[in-house]
Protein backbone atom coordinates (compact mmCIF):
# COMPACT_ATOMS: atom_id res chain seq x y z
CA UNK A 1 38.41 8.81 45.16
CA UNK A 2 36.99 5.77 42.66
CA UNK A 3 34.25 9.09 41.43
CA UNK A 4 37.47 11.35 40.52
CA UNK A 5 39.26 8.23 38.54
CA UNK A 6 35.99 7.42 37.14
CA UNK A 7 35.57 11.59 35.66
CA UNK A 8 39.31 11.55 34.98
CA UNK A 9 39.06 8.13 32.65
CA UNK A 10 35.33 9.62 31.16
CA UNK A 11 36.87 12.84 30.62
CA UNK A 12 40.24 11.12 29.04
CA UNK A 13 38.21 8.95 26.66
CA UNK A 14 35.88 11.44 25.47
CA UNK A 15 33.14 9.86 27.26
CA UNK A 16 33.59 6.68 24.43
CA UNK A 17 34.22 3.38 25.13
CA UNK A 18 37.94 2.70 24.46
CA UNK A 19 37.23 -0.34 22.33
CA UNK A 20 33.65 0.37 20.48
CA UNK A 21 33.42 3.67 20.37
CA UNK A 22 29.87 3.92 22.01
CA UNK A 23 29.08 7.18 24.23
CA UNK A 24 28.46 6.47 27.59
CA UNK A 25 26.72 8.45 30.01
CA UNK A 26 28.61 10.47 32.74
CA UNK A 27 25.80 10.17 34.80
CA UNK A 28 24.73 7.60 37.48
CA UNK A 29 21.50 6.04 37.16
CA UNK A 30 20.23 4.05 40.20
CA UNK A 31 23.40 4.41 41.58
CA UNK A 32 25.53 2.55 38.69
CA UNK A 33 27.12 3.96 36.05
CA UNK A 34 26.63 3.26 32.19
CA UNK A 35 30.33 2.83 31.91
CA UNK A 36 33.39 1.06 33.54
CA UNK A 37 36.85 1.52 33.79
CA UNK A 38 39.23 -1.35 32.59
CA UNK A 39 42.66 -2.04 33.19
CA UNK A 40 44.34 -2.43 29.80
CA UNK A 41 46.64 -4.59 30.53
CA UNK A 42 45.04 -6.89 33.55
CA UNK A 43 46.56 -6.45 36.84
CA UNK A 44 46.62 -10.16 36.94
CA UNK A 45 49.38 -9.88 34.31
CA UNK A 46 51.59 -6.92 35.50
CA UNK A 47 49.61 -4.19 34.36
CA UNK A 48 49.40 -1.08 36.39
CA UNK A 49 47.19 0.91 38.43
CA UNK A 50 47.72 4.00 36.37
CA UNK A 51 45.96 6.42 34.20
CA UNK A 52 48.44 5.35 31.63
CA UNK A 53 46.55 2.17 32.18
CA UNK A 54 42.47 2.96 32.62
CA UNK A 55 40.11 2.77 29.90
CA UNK A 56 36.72 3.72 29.68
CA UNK A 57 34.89 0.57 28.46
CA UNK A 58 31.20 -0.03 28.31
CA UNK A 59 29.98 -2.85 30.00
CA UNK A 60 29.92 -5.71 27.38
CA UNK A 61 33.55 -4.99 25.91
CA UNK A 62 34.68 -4.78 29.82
CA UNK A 63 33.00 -8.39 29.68
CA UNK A 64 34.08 -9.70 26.51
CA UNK A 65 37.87 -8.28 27.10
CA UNK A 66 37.88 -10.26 30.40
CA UNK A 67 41.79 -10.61 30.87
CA UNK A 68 43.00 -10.76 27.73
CA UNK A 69 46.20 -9.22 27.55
CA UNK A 70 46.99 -6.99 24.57
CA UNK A 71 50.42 -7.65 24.41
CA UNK A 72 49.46 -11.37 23.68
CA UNK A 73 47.13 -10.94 20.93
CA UNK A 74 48.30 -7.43 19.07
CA UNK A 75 44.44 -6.73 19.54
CA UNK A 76 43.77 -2.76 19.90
CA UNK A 77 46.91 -0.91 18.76
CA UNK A 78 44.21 2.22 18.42
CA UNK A 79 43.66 2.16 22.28
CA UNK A 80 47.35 1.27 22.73
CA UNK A 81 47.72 4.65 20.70
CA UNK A 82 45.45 6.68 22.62
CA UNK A 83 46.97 5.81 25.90
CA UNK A 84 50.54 6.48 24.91
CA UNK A 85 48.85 10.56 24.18
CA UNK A 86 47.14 10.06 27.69
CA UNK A 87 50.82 9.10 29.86
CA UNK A 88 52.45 12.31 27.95
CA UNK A 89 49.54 14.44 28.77
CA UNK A 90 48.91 17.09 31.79
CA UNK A 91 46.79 15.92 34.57
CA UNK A 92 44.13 18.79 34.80
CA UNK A 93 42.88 19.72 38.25
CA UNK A 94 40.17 18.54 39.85
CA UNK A 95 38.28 22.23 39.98
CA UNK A 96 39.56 22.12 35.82
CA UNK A 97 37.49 18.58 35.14
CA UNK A 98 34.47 19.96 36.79
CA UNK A 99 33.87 22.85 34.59
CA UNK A 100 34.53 20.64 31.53
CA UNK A 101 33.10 17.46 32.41
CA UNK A 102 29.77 19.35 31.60
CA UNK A 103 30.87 20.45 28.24
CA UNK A 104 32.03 17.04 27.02
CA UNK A 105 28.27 15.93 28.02
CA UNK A 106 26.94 18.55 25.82
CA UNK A 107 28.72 17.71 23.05
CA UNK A 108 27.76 14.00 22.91
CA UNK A 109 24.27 14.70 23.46
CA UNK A 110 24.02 13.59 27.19
C-alpha cells in the first residue's frame, strides 16, 4: 500500500519536490527511494492522513521542514496552492498511474 501512496504523491507532484523543486527519481535504488513523502501539516499538529495532505519532498527539505507547521509561519503558500488543485482533483486508477508513471519519468529525464 505505502508503494501506491508513494506513485500517487510522485505522480501528483510531478516527480518534484514540493518545496525545492528538485526532480526526484521514481525509482528505488538499494531499496530506498530518492524521495519522501511529507505530511504538510504534521500529524503531530492535526494534520491529516490524506492526499490532500502528502507532499513529495526530497530528503533534506523533509529534514529541514521537520514539524513546522505552515499555518504558523505563512511559509509555502505555492505548495498550499498546489494541494488545494490536488483535493479537487480525480483520483486516477491504479492500472491509469502505471501507464503514466513511465511517461512522467521520460519527461524529467529519469
Amino acid at each position: 500500500m505505502a508503494d501506491v501512496i508513494y506513485k500517487r504523491c510522485y505522480f501528483d507532484w510531478g516527480g518534484r519536490c514540493a518545496y525545492c523543486g528538485f526532480i526526484l527519481q521514481r525509482q528505488k535504488t538499494l531499496g530506498k527511494t530518492k524521495g519522501s513523502i511529507d505530511h504538510f501539516i504534521p500529524l503531530s499538529k492535526g494534520g491529516r492522513n490524506a492526499r490532500c495532505n502528502r507532499v513529495l519532498a526530497c530528503y533534506p527539505c523533509n529534514l529541514a521542514k521537520n514539524d513546522t507547521d505552515p499555518r504558523e509561519t505563512n511559509q509555502w503558500p505555492h505548495v498550499e496552492q498546489r494541494l488545494a488543485e490536488i483535493a479537487a482533483s480525480p483520483i486516477i486508477s491504479h492500472r491509469q498511474l502505471k501507464r503514466l508513471l513511465p511517461e512522467l519519468t521520460r519527461q524529467l529525464g529519469g
